[in-house]
Protein backbone atom coordinates (compact mmCIF):
# COMPACT_ATOMS: atom_id res chain seq x y z
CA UNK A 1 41.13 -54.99 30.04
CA UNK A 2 39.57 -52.21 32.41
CA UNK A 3 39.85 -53.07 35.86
CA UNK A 4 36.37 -53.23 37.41
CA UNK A 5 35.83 -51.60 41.12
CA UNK A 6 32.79 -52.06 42.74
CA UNK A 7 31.89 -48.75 44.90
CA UNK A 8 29.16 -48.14 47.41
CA UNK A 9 27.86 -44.55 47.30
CA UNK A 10 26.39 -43.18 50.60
CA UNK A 11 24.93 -39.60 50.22
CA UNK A 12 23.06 -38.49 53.31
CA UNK A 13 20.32 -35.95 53.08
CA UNK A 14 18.72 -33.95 56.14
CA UNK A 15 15.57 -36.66 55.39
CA UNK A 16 17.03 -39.75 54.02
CA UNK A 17 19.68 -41.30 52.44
CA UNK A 18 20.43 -42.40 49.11
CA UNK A 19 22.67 -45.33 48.37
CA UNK A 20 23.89 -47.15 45.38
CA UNK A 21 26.02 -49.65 44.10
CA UNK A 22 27.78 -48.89 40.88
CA UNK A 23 30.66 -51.14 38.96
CA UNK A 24 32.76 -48.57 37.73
CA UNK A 25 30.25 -45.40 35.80
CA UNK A 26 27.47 -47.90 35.67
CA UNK A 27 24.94 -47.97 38.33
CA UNK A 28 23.79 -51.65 39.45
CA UNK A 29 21.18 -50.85 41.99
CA UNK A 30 20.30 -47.67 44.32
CA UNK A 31 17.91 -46.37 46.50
CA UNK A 32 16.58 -43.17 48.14
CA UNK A 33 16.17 -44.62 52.15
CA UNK A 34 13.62 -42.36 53.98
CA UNK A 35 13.85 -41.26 57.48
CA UNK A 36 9.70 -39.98 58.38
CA UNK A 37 10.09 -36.73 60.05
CA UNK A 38 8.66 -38.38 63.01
CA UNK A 39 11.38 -40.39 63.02
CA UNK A 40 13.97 -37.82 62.71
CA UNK A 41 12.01 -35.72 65.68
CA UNK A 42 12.67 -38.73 68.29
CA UNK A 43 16.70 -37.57 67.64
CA UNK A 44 18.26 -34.79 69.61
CA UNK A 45 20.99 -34.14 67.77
CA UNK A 46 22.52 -35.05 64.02
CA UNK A 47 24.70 -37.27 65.67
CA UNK A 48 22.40 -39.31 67.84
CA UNK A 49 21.00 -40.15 64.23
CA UNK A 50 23.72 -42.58 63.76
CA UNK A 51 23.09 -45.73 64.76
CA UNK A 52 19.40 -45.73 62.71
CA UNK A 53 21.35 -44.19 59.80
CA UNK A 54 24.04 -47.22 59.80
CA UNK A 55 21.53 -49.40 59.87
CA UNK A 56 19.15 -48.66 57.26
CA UNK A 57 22.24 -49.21 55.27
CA UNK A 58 22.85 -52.42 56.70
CA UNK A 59 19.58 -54.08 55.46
CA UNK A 60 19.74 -52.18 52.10
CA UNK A 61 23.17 -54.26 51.80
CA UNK A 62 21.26 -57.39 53.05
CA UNK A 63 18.36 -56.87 51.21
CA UNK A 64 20.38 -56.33 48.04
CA UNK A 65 22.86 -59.41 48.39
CA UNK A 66 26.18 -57.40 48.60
CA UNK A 67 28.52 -59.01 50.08
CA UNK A 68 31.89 -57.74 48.38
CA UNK A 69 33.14 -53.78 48.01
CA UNK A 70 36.24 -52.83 46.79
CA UNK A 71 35.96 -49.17 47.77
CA UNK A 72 33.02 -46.65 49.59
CA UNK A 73 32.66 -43.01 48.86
CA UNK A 74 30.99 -40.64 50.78
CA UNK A 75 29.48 -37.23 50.95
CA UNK A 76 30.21 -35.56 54.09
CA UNK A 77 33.64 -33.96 55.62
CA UNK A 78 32.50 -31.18 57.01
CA UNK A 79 35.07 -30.75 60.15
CA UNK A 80 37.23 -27.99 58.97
CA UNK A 81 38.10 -26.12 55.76
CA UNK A 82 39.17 -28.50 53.09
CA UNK A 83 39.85 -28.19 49.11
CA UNK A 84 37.68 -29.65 46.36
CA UNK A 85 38.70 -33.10 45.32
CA UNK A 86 39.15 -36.82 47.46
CA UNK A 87 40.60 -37.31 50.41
CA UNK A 88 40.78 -40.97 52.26
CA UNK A 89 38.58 -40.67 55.35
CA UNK A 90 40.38 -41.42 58.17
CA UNK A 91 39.91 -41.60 62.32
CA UNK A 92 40.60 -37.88 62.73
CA UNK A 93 38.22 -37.11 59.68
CA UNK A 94 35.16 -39.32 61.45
CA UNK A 95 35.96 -37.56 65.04
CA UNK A 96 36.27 -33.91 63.56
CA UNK A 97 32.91 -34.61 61.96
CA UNK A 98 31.55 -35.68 64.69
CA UNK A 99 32.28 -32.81 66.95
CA UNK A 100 31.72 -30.62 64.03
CA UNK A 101 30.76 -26.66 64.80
CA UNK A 102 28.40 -26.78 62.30
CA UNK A 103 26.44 -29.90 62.74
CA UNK A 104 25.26 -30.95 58.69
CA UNK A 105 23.78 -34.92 58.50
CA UNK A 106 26.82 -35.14 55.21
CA UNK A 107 28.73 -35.40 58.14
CA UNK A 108 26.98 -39.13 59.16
CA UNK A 109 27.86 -40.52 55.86
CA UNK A 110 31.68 -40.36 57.20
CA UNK A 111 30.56 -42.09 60.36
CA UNK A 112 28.95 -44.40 58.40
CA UNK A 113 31.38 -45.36 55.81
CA UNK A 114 34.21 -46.20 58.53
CA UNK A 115 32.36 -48.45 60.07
CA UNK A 116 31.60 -50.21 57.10
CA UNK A 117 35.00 -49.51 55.75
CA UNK A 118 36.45 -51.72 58.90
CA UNK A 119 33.89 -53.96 58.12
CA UNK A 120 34.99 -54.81 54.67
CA UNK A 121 38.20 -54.28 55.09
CA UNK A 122 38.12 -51.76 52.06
CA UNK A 123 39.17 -48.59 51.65
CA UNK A 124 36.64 -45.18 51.84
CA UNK A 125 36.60 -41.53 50.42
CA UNK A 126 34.96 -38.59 50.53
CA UNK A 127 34.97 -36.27 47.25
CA UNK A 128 33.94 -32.58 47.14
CA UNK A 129 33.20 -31.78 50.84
CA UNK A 130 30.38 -29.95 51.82
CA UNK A 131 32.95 -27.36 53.17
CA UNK A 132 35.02 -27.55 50.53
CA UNK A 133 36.24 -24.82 48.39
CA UNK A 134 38.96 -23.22 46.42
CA UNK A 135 38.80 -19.29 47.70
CA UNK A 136 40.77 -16.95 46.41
CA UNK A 137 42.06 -14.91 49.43
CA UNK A 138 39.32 -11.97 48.94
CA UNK A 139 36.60 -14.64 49.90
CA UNK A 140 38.13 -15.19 52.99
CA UNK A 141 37.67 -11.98 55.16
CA UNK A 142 34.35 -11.62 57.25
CA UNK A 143 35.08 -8.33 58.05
CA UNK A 144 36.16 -9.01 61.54
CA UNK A 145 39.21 -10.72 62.52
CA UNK A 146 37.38 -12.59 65.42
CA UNK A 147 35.28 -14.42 63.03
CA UNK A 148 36.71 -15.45 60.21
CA UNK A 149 34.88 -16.17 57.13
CA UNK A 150 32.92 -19.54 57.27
CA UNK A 151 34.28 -21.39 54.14
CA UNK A 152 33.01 -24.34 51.55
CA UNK A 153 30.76 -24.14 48.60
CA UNK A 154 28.03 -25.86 50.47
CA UNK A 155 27.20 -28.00 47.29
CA UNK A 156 30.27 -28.50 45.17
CA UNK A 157 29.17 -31.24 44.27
CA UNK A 158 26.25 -31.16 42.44
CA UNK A 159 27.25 -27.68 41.05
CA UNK A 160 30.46 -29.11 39.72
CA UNK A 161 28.92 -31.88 38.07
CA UNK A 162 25.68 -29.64 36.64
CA UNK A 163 28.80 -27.10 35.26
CA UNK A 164 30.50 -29.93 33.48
CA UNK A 165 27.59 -31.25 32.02
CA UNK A 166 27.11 -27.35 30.24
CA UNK A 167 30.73 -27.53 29.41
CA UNK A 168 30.81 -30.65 27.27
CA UNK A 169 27.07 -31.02 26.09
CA UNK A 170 26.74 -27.09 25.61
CA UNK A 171 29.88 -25.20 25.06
CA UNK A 172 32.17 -28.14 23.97
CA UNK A 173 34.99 -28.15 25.92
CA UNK A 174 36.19 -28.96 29.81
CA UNK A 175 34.74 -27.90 32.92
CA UNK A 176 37.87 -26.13 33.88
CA UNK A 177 37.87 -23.65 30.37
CA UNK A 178 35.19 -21.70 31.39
CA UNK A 179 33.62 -19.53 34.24
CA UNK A 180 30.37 -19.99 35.48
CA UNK A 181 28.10 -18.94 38.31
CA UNK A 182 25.83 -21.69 39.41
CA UNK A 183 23.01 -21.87 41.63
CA UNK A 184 22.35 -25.03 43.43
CA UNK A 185 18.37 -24.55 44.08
CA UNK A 186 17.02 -26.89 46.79
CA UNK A 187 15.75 -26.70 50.77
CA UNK A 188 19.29 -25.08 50.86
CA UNK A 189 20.30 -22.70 48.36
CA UNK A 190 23.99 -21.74 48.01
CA UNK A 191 25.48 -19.55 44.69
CA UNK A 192 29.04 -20.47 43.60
CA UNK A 193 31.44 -18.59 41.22
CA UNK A 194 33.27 -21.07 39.36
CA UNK A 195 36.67 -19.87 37.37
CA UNK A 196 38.71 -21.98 35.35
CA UNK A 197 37.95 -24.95 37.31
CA UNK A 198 37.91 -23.76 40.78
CA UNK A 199 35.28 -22.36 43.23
CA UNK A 200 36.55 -19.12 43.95
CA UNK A 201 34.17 -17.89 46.01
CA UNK A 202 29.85 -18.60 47.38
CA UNK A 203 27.20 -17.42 48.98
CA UNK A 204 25.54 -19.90 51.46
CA UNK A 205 22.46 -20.37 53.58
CA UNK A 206 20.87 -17.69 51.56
CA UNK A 207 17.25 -16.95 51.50
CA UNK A 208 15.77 -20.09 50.56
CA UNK A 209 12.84 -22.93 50.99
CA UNK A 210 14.09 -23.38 54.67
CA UNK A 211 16.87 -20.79 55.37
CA UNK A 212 17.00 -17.02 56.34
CA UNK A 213 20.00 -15.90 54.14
CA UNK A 214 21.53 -13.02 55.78
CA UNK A 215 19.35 -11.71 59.02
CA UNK A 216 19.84 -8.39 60.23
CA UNK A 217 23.19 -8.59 62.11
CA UNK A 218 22.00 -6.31 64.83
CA UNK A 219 18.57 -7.51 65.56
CA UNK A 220 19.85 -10.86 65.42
CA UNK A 221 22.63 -10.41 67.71
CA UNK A 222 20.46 -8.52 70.35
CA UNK A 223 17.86 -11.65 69.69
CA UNK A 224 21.12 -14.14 70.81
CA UNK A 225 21.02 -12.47 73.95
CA UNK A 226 17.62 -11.49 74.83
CA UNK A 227 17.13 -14.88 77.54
CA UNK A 228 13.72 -15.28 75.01
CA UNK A 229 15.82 -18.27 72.86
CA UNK A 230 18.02 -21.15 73.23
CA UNK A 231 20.90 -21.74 70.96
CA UNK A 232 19.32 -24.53 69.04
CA UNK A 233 16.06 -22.38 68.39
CA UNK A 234 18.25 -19.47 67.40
CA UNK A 235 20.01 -22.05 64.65
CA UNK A 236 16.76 -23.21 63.79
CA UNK A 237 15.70 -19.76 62.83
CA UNK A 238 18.23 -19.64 60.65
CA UNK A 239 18.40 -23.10 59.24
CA UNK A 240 15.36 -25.45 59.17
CA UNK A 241 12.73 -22.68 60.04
CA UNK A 242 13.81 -19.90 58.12
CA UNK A 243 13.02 -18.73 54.55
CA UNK A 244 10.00 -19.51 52.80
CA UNK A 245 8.91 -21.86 56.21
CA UNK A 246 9.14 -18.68 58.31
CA UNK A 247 7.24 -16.70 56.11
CA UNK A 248 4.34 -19.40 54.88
CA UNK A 249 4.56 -22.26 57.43
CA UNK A 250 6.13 -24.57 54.80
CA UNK A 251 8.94 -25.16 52.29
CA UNK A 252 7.65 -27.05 49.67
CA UNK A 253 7.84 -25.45 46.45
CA UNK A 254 4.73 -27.30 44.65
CA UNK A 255 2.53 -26.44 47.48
CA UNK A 256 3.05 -22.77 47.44
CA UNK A 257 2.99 -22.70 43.44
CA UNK A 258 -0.34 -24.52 43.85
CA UNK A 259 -1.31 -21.48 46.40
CA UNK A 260 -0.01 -19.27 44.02
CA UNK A 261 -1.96 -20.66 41.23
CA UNK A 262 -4.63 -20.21 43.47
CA UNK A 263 -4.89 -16.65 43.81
CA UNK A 264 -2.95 -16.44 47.18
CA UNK A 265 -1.26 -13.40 47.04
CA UNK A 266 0.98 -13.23 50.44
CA UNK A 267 2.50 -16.90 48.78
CA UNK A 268 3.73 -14.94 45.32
CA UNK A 269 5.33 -12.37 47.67
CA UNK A 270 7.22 -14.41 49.46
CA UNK A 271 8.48 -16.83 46.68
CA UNK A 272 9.00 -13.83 44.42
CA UNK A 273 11.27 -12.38 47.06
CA UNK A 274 13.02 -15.25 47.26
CA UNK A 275 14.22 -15.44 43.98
CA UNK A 276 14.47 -11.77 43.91
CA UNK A 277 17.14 -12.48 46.46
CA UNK A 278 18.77 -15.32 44.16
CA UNK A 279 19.28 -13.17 41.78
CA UNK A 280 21.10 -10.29 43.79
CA UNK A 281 23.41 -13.01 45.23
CA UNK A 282 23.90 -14.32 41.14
CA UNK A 283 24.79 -11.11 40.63
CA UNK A 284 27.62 -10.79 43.12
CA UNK A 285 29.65 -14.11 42.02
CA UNK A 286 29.38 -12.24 38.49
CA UNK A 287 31.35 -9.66 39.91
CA UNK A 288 34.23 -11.48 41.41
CA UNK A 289 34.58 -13.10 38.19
CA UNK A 290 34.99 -9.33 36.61
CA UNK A 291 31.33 -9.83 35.03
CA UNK A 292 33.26 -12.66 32.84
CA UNK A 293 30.73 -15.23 32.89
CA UNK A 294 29.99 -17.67 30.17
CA UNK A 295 26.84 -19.47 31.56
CA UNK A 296 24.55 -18.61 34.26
CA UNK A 297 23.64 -22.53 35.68
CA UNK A 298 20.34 -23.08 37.66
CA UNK A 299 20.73 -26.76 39.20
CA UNK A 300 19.45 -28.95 42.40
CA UNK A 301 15.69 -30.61 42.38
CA UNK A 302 13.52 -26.73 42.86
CA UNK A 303 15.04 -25.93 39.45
CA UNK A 304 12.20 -28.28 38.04
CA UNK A 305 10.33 -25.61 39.02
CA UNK A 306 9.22 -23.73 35.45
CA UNK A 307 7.72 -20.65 37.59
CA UNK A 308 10.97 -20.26 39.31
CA UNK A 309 13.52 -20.35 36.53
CA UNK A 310 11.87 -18.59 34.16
CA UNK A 311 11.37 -15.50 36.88
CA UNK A 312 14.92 -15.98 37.98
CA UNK A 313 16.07 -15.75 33.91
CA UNK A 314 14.23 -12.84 33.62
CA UNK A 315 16.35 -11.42 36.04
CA UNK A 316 19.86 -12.30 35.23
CA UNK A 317 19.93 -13.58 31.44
CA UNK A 318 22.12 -9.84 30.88
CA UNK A 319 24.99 -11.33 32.98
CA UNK A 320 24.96 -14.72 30.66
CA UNK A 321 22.92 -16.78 28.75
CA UNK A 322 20.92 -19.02 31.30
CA UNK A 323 21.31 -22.98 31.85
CA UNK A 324 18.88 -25.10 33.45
CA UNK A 325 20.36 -28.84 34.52
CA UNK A 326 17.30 -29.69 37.38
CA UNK A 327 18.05 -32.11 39.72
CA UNK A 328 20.42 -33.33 41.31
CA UNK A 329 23.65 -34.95 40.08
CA UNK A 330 25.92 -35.78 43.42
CA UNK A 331 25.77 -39.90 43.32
CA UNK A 332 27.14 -39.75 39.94
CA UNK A 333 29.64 -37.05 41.41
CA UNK A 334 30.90 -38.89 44.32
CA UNK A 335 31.74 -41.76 41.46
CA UNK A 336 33.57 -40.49 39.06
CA UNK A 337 35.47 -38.77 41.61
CA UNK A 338 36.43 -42.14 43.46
CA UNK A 339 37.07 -43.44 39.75
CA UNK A 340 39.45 -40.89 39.19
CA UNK A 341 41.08 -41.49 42.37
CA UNK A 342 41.47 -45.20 41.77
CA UNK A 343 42.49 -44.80 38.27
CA UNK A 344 45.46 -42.35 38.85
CA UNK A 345 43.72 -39.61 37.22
CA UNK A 346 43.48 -37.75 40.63
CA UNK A 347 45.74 -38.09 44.01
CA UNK A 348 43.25 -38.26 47.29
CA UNK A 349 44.52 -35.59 49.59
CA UNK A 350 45.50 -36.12 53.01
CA UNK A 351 43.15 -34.71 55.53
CA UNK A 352 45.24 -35.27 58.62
CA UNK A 353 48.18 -33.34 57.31
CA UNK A 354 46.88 -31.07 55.25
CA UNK A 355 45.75 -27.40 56.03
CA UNK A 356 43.08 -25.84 53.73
């Protein structure tokens, strides 16, 4: 008889957090729990959002009767370079998230799940990292050996699960048989080449809803140092305030189609140049693949957008024939992962000893 594991699944999102409860694949209860942006604003810092993150999730688990895990799984991980797949969270993991360079809220759910971890007395995981990857060597030079390449697929997750889902329900075989180049399409946009099972190489932070992509590097730089910014604002301009925020003074997709629709022609520029951009960076992971692509894969929740992915199709259909999986997939993810992990289908790596 199969062994059934009860797993809590905490995914943490820049707004909210989603949790669920699944018994093995199936799902017995979940929730998306909302931090207002109000809320958020009162925080200085990811990490100060803590202790209201861990306890949201404290009354969902109250709310919702649980009183017995037998395993959590995170998203999150984001203190160094790691590969795709599990790895047991562990002290170091929850202090090198923590005092992370690149501050990402993934990097609360760790926080979160060892402190509920010690407080069931159950084990805890994270499963494709937010900085995880599988580079080939190429992918790892900046240019400059005083800065090396900033790694991780930014959202293996959901791009690995939309590319499986193309592999079995379209092309008929495993997610590691063919190569793809997937576009995760959300507030963050990041485009992934996938080959023969392994992210070999991604473009993140590119021109998106709420990112700049790549700024000029030397108006930027003399920006850095002009005494007219701090360091936060100068992140900000690049992550929270940049893309189509910068440009129209917000980042939500249905508003600016509805401007759009509207006759507002400054909007159409500005989303047409994002996905303009999409498709130049699509382009690219085509090319470290050779140009051997078998699907093109448009995923994450602003490829519901019709207006978007048919534009973007337009525009790179010639390197492959286009899929579009909207949504996203990543709770799911995170629990087949852990499955496979508990199972012995999969070995959790070990983050304190291992170098990426």
């Amino acid at each position: 008889m199969e062994k059934k594991f009860k797993i809590f699944v905490i995914n943490p999102g820049s707004t909210s957090t989603r949790v669920a409860l699944y018994e093995n694949e199936k799902e017995l209860h979940g929730k998306k729990l909302v931090h207002p942006q109000e809320r958020i604003a009162q925080f200085p810092t990811i990490n100060d959002q803590f202790g209201m993150r861990r306890q949201v999730i404290l009354d969902y688990l109250d709310e919702t009767g649980v009183k017995d895990l037998d395993v959590i799984v995170a998203r999150g991980g984001g203190g160094r370079p790691l590969r795709c797949g599990g790895y047991a969270i562990t002290p170091l993991m929850v202090e090198e998230c923590r005092n992370a360079a690149w501050p990402h809220a993934s990097n609360l759910g760790v926080m979160v799940a060892f402190d509920l971890m010690q407080r069931f007395s159950i084990p805890g995981y994270i499963y494709d990292a937010p900085s995880a990857d599988d580079f080939c060597e190429y992918a790892k030079l900046s240019g400059s050996p005083d800065f090396p390449q900033l790694r991780g697929a930014g959202h293996p997750l959901n791009e690995k699960a939309a590319a499986h889902r193309v592999a079995k329900n379209v092309l008929g075989g495993a997610y590691g048989d063919f190569n793809f180049v997937v576009a995760h399409l959300g507030g963050g946009i990041t485009v992934c080449a996938h080959e023969k099972g392994k992210i070999i190489d991604c473009i993140i932070n590119a021109y998106s809803p709420e990112r700049s992509g790549a700024l000029p590097m030397i108006a930027f730089t003399k920006a850095c140092f002009s005494g007219k910014y701090t360091l936060d604002e100068m992140m900000k301009k690049q992550m929270g305030r940049g893309g189509l925020m910068a440009y129209l003074g917000t980042s939500d997709i249905q508003e600016i189609e509805r401007r759009i629709s509207a006759g507002d022609a400054e909007a159409e520029f500005y989303f047409e140049g994002m996905v303009y951009q999409i498709a130049k960076d699509i382009g690219a992971m085509a090319a470290t693949m050779n140009g051997e692509v078998d699907r093109v894969v448009l995923t994450g929740e602003i490829a519901r957008s019709r207006r978007l992915t048919e534009s973007l199709t337009k525009r790179v259909r010639f390197i492959a024939p286009v899929e579009i999986v909207p949504g996203t997939y990543e709770m799911e993810a995170l629990t087949l992962g852990v499955l496979r992990i508990l199972t012995g289908q999969e070995a959790a790596r070990d983050y304190d000893t291992e170098q990426a």
